[in-house]
N, C-alpha and C. Protein backbone atom coordinates (compact mmCIF):
# COMPACT_ATOMS: atom_id res chain seq x y z
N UNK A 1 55.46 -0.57 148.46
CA UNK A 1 55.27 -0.01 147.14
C UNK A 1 56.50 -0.27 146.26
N UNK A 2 57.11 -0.27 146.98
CA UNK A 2 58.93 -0.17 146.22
C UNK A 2 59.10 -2.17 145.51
N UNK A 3 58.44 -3.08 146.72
CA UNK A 3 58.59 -4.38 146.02
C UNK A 3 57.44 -4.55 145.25
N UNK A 4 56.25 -3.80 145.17
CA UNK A 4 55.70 -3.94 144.05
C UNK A 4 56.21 -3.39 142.69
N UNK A 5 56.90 -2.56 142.68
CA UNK A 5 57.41 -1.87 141.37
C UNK A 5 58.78 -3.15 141.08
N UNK A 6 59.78 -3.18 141.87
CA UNK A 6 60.52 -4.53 141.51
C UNK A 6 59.87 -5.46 141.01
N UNK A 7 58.85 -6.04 141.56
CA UNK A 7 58.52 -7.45 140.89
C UNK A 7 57.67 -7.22 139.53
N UNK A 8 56.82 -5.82 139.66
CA UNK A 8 56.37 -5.22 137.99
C UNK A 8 57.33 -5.84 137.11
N UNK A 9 58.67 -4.62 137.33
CA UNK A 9 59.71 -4.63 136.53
C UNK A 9 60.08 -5.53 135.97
N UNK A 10 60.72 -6.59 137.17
CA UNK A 10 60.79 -8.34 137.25
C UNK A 10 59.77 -8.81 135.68
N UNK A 11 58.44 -9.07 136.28
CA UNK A 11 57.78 -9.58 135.47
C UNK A 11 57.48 -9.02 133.79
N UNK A 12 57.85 -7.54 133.83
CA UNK A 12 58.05 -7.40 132.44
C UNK A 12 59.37 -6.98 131.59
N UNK A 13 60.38 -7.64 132.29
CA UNK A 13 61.65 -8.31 131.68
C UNK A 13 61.65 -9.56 131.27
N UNK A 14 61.23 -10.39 132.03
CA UNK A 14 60.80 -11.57 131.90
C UNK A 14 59.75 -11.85 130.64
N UNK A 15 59.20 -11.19 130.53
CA UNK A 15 57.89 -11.31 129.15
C UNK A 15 58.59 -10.56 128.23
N UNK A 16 59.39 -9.92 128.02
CA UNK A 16 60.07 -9.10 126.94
C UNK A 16 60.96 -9.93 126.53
N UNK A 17 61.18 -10.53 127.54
CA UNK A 17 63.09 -11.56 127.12
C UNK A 17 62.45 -12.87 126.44
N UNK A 18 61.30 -12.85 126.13
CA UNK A 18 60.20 -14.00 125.89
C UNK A 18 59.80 -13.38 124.54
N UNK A 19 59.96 -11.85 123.74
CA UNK A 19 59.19 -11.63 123.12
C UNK A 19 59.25 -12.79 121.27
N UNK A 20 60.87 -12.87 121.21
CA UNK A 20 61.24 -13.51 120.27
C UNK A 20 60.33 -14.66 120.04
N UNK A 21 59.84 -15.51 120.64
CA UNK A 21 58.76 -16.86 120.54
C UNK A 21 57.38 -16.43 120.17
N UNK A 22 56.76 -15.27 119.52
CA UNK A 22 55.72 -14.90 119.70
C UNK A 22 55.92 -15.14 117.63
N UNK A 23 57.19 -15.14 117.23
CA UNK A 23 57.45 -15.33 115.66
C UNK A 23 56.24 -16.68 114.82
N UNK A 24 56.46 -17.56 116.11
CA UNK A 24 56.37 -18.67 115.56
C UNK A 24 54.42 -18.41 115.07
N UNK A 25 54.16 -17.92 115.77
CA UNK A 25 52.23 -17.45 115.87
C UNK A 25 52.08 -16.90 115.04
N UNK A 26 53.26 -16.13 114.38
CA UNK A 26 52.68 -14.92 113.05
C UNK A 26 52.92 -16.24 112.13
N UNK A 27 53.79 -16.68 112.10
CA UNK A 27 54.52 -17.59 110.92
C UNK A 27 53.46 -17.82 110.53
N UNK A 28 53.06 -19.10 111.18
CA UNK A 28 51.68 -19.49 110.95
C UNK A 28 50.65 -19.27 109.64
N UNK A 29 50.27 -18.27 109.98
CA UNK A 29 49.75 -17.83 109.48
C UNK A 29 49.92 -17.32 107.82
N UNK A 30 51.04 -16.94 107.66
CA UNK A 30 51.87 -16.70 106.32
C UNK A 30 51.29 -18.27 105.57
N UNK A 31 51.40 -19.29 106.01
CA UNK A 31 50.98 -20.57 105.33
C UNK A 31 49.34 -20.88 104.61
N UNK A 32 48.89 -19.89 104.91
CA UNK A 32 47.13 -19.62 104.23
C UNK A 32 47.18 -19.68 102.95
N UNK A 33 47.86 -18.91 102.07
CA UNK A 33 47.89 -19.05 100.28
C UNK A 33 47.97 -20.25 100.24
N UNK A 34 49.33 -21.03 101.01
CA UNK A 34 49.35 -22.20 100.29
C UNK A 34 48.16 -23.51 100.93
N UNK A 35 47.56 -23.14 102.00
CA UNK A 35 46.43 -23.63 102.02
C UNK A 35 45.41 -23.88 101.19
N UNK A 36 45.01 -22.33 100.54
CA UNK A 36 44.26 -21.81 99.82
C UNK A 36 44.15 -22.36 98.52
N UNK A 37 45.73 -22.48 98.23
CA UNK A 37 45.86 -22.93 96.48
C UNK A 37 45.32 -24.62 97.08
N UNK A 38 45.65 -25.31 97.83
CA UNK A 38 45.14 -27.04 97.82
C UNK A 38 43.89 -26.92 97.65
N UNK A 39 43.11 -25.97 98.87
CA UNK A 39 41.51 -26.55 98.67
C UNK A 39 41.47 -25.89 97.21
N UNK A 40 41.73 -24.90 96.38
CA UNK A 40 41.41 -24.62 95.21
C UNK A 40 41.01 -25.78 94.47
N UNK A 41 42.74 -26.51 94.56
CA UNK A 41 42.72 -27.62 93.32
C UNK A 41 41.97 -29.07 93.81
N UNK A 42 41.48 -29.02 95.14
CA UNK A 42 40.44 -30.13 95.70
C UNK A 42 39.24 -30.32 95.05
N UNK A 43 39.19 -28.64 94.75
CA UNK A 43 37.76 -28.02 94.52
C UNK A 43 37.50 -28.40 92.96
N UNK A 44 38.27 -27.84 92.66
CA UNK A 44 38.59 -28.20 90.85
C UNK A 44 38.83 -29.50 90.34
N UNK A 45 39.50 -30.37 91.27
CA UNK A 45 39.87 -31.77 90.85
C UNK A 45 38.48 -32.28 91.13
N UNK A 46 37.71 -32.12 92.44
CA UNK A 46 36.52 -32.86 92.56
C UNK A 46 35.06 -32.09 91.97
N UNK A 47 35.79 -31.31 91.23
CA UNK A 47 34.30 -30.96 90.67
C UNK A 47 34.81 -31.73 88.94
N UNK A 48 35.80 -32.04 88.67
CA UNK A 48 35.74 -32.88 87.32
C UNK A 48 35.56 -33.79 87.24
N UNK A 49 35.83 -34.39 88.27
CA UNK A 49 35.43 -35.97 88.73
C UNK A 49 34.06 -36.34 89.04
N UNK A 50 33.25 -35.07 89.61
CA UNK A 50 31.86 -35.62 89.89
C UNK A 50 31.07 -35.15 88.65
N UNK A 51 31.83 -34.28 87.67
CA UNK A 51 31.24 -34.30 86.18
C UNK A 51 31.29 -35.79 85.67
N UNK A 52 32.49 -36.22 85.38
CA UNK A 52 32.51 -37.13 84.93
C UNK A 52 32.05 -38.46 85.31
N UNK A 53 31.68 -38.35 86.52
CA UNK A 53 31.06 -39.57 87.01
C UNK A 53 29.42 -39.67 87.39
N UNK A 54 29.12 -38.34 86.95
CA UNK A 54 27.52 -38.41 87.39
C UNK A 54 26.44 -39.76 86.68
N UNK A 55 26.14 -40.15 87.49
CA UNK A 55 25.10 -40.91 86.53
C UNK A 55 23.57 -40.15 86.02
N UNK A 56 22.90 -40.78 85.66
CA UNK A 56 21.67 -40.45 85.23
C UNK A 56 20.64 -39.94 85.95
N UNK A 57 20.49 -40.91 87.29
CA UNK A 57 19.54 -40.62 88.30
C UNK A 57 20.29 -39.44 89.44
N UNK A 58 21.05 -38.38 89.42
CA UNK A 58 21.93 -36.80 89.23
C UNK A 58 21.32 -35.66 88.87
N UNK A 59 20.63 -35.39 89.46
CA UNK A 59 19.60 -34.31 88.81
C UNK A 59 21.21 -33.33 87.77
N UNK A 60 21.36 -33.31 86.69
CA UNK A 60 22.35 -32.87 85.95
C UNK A 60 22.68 -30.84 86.75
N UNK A 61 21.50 -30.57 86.44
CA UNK A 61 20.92 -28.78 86.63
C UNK A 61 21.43 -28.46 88.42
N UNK A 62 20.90 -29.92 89.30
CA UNK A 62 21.37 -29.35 90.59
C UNK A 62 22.84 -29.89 90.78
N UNK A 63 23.54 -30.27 90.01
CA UNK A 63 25.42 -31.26 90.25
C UNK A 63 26.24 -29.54 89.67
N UNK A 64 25.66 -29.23 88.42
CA UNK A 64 26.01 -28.09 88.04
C UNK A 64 26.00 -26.62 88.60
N UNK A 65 24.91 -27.13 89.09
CA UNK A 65 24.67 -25.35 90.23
C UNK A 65 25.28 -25.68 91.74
N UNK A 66 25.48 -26.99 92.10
CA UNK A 66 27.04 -27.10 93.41
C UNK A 66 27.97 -26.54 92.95
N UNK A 67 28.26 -27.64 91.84
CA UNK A 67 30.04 -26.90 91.19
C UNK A 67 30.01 -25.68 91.06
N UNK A 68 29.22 -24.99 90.81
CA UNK A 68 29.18 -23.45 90.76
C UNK A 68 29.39 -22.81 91.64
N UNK A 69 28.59 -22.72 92.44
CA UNK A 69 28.78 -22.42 93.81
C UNK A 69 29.98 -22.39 94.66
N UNK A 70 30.15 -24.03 94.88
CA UNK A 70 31.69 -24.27 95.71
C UNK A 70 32.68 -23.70 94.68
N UNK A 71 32.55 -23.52 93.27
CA UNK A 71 33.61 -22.55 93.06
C UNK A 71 33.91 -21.70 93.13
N UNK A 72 32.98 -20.89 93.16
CA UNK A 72 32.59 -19.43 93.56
C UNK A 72 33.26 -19.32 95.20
N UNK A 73 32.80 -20.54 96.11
CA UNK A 73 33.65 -20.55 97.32
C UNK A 73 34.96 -20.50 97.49
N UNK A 74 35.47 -21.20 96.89
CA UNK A 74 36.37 -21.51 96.78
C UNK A 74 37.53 -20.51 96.79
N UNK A 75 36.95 -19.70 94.92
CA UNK A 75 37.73 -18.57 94.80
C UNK A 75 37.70 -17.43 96.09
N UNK A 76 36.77 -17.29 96.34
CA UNK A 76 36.12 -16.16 97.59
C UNK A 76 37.04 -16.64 98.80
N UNK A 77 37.55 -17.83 99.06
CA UNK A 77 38.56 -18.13 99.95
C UNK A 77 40.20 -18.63 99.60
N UNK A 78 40.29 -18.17 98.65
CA UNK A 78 41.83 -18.19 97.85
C UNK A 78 42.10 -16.36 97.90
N UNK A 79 40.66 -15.27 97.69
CA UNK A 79 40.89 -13.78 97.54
C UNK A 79 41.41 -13.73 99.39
N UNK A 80 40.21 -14.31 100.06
CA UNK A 80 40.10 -14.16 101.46
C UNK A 80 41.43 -14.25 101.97
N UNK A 81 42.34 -15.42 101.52
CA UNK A 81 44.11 -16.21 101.86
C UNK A 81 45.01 -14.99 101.38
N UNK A 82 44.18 -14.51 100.45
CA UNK A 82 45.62 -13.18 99.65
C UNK A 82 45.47 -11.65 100.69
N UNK A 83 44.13 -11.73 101.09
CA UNK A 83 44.23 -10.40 101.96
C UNK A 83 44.72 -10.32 103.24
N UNK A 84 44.59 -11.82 103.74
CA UNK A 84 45.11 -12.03 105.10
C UNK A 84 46.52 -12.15 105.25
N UNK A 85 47.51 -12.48 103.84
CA UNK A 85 48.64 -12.60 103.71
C UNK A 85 49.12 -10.94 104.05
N UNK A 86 48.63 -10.24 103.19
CA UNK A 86 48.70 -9.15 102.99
C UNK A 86 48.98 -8.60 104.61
N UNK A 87 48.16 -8.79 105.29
CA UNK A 87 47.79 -8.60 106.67
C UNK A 87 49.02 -9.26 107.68
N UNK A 88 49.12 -10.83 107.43
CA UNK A 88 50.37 -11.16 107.67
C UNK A 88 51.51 -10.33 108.28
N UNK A 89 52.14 -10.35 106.55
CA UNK A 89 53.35 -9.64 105.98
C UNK A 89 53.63 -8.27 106.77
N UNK A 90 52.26 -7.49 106.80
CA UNK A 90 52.59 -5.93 108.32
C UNK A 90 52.64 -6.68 109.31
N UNK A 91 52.01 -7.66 109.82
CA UNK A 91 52.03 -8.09 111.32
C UNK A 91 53.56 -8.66 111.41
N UNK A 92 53.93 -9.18 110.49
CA UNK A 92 55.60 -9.60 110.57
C UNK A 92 56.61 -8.04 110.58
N UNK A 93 56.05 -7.24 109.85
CA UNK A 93 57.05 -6.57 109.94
C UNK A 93 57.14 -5.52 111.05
N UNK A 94 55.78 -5.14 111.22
CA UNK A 94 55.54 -4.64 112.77
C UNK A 94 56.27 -5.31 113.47
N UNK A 95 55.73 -6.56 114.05
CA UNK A 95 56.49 -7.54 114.99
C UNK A 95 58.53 -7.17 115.06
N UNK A 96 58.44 -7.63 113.75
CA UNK A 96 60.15 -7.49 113.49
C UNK A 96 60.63 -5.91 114.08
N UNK A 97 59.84 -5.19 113.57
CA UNK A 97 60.30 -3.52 114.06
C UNK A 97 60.38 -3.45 115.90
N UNK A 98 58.94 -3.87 116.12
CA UNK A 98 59.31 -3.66 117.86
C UNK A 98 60.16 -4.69 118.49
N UNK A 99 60.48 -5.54 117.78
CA UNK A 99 61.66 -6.34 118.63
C UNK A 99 63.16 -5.94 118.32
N UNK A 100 63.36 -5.09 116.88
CA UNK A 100 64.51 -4.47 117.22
C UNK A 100 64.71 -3.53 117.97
N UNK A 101 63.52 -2.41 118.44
CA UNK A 101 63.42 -1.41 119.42
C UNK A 101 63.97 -1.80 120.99
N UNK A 102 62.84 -3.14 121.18
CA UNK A 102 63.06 -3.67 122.43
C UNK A 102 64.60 -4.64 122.65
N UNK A 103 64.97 -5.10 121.06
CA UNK A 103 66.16 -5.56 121.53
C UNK A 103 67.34 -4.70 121.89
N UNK A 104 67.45 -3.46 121.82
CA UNK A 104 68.21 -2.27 121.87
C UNK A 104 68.39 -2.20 123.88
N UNK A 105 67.23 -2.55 124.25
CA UNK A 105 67.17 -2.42 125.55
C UNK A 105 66.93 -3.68 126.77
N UNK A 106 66.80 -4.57 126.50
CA UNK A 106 66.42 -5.92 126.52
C UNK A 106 66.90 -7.31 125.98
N UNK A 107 67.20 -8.10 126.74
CA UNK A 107 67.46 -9.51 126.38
C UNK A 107 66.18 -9.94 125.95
N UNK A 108 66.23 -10.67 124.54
CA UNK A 108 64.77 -11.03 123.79
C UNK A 108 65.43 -12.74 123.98
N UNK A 109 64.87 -13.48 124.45
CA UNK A 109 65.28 -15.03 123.81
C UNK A 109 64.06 -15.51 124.71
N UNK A 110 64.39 -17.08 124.50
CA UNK A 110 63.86 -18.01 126.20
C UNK A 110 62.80 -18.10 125.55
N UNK A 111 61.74 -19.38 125.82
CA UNK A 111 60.29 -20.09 125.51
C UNK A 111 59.49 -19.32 126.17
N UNK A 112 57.80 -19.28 125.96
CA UNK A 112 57.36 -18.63 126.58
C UNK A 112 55.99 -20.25 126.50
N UNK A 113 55.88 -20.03 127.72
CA UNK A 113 54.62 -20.78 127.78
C UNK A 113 53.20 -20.25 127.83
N UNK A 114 52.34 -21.11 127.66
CA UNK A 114 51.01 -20.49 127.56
C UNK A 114 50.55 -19.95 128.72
N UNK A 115 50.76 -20.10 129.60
CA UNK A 115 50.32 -19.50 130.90
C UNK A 115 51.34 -18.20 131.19
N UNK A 116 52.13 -18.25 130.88
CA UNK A 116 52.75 -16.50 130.89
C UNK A 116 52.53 -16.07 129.43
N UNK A 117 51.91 -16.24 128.35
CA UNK A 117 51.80 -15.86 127.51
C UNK A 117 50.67 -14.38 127.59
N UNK A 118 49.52 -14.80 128.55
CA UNK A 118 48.39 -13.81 128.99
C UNK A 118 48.24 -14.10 129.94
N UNK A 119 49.45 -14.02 130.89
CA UNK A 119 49.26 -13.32 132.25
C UNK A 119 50.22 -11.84 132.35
């Protein structure tokens, strides 16, 4: 019983001294707005371009009710990029808070690989 509680211990020093690499996963994520703003202006650049280039045989009524639409998408996933930022920004600062807790008591550094990541 006693080397099972050592190697517990063991193994969650080891994942704590690992916690610092878990930054890079939130980061990530913070990069969505500026995702968000490209497809915007994809959206916008290629809906002026397929105005301007429609030809005749274009049903005019159905080119106009896409562009509508995918803009309507568009925006709906630029709001979607601002709430998740939002979301982000606590998950960073959460994050940041329990690693100063745990750094108080714990060596935080060292890579963590995917296989000790969820084991």
């Amino acid at each position: 019983m006693r080397d099972y509680h050592l190697n517990k211990k063991k193994l969650t020093s080891e994942k704590i001294s690992k916690f610092g690499n878990y930054q890079k996963y939130i980061a990530l994520e913070a990069k969505d707005i500026d995702v968000a703003k490209d497809i915007c202006n994809i959206v916008e650049n290629a809906s002026k371009y397929i105005l301007n280039e429609t030809d005749d045989w274009f049903d005019a009524m159905s080119v106009k009710r896409n562009l509508k639409e995918i803009k309507t998408m568009a925006k709906e996933f630029y709001k979607t990029a601002q709430e998740r930022q939002v979301y982000t920004q606590r998950m960073q600062s959460l994050y940041e808070d329990m690693g100063n807790i745990l750094n108080r008591y714990f060596e935080i550094n060292g890579e963590i690989t995917d296989e000790q990541k969820w084991t």
